[in-house]
Protein backbone atom coordinates (compact mmCIF):
# COMPACT_ATOMS: atom_id res chain seq x y z
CA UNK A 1 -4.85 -5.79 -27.39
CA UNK A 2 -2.20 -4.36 -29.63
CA UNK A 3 0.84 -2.06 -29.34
CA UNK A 4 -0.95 1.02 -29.14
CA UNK A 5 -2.67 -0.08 -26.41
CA UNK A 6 0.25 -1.32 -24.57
CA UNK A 7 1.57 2.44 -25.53
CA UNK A 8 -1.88 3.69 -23.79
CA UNK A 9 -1.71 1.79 -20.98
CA UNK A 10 2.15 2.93 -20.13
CA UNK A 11 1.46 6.24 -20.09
CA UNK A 12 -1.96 5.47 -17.60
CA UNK A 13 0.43 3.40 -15.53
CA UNK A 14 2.53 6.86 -15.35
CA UNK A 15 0.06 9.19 -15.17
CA UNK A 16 -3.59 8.08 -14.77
CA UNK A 17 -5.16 11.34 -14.93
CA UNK A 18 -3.80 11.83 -18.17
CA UNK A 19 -6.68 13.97 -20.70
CA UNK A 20 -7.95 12.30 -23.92
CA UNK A 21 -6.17 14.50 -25.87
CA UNK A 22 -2.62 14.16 -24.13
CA UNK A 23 -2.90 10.90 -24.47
CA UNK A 24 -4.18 10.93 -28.15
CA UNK A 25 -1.25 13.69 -28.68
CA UNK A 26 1.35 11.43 -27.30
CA UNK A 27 0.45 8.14 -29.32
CA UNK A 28 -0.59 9.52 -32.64
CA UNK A 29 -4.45 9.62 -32.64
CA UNK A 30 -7.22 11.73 -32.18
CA UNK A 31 -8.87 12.87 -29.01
CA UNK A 32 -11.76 10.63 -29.62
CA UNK A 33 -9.91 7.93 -30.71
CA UNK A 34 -7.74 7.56 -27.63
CA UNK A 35 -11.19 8.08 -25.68
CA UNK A 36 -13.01 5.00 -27.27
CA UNK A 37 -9.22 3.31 -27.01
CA UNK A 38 -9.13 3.34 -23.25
CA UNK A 39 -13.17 3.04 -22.77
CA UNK A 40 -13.05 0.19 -24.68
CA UNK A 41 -10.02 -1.15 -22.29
CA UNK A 42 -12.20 -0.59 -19.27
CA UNK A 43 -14.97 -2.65 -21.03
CA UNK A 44 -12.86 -5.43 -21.63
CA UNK A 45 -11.25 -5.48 -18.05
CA UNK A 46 -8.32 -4.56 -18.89
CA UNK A 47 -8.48 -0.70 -16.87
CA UNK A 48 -10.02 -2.05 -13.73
CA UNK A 49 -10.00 1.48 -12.22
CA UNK A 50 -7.92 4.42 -11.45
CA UNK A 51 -6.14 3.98 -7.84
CA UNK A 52 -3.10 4.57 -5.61
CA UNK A 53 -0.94 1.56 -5.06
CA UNK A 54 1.72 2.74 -1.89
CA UNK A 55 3.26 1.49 1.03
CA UNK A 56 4.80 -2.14 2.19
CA UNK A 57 2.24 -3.98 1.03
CA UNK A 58 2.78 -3.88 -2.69
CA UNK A 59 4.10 -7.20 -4.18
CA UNK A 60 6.90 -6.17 -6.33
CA UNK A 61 8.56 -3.55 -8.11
CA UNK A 62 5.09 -2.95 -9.75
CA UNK A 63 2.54 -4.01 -7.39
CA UNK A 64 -0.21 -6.63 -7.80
CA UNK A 65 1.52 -10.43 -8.31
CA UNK A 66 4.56 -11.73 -9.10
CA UNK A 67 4.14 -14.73 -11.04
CA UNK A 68 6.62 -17.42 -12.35
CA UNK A 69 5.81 -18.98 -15.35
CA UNK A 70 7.03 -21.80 -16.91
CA UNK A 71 6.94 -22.20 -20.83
CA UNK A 72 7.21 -25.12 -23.58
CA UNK A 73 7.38 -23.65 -26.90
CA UNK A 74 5.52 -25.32 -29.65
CA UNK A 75 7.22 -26.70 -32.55
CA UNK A 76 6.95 -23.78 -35.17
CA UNK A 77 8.65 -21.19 -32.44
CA UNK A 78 12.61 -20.83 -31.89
CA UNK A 79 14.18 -19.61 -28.90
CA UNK A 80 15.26 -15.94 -31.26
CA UNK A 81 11.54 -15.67 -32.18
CA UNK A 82 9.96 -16.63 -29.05
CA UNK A 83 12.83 -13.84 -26.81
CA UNK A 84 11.67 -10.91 -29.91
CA UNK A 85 8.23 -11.73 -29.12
CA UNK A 86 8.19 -11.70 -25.09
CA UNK A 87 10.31 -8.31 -25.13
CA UNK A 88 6.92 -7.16 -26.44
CA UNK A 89 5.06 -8.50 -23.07
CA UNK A 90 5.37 -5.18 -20.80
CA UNK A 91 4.56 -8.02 -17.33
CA UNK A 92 7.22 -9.71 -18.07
CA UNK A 93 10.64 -8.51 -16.46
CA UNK A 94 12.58 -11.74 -17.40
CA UNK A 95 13.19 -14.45 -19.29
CA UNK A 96 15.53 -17.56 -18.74
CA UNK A 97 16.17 -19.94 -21.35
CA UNK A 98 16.04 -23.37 -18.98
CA UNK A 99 17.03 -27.08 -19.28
CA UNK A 100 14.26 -29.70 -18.38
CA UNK A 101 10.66 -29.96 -19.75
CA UNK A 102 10.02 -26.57 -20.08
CA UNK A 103 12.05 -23.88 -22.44
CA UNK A 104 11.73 -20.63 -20.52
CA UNK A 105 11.03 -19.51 -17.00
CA UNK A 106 9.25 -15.91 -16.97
CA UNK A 107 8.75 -13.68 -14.07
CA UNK A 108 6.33 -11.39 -14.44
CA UNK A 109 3.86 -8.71 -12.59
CA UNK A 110 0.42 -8.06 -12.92
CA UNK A 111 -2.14 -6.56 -10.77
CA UNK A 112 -4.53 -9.39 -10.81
CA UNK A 113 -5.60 -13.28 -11.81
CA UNK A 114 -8.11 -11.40 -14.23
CA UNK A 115 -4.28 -10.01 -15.96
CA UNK A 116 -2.76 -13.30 -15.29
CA UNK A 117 -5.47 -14.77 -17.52
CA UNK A 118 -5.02 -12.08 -20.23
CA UNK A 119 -0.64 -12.57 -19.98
CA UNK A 120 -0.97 -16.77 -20.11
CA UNK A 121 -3.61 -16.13 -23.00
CA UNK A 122 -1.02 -13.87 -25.04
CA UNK A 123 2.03 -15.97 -24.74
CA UNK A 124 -0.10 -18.66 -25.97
CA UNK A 125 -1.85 -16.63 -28.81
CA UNK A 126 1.39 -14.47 -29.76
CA UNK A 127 4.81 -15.52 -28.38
CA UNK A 128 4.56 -19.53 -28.93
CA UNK A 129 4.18 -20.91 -25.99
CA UNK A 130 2.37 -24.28 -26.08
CA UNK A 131 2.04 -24.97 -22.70
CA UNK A 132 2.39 -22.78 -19.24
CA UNK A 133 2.51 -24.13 -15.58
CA UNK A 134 2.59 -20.95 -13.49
CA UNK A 135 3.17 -20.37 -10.08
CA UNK A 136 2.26 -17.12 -7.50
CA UNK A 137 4.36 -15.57 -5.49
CA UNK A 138 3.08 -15.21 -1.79
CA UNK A 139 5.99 -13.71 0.25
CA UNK A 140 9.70 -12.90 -0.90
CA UNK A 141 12.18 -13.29 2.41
């Protein structure tokens, strides 16, 4: 997953019934292109479906899970590049530098432990993070 499709997936996340060709218009490609972009999503499990989240029963500001993740950078990432890289990461809505065995403490929301996968993959793979020890949220108050 790159940029563009973080791009694609905002404006889904806005407006799901978004056409091809909006959506190509508003990132820079070609009807067709944006098609195979977000069929290609779906494949990969990324677009899960197209659905209504509503009500009291939505965890968080964006529904799904609120997760807490804990991270140890590895040894070729600093605290600037690591905080560049994360502001990237679209699930997560902060990032504390801590004290203690880990470096950073993330919150972050996705919609599902398939997307929690897919988040603890990329700060592994992108931002630095060597290792994670997450933790769900199952109720706030």
């Amino acid at each position: 997953m790159d940029g563009l499709d973080e791009q694609i997936l905002g404006i889904l996340r806005e407006n799901a019934r978004c056409s091809f060709s909006e959506l190509g218009r508003l990132v820079g490609l070609s009807t067709n292109a944006a098609a195979a972009r977000v069929r290609r999503l779906e494949t990969e499990g990324v677009i899960l479906g197209y659905t209504i989240l509503a009500g009291q029963n939505v965890p968080g500001p964006r529904g799904g899970l609120e997760v807490f993740i804990d991270v140890r950078l590895d040894a070729e990432t600093d605290n600037d590049t690591f905080t560049t890289r994360i502001a990237q990461v679209r699930q997560v809505v902060d990032a504390i530098h801590m004290t203690g065995p880990y470096d950073y403490l993330l919150r972050a929301y996705v919609p599902d432990t398939g997307a929690l996968d897919l988040l603890l993959r990329r700060l592994k793979k992108e931002c630095g993070a060597e290792q994670t020890q997450t933790r769900v949220a199952l109720r706030s108050r």
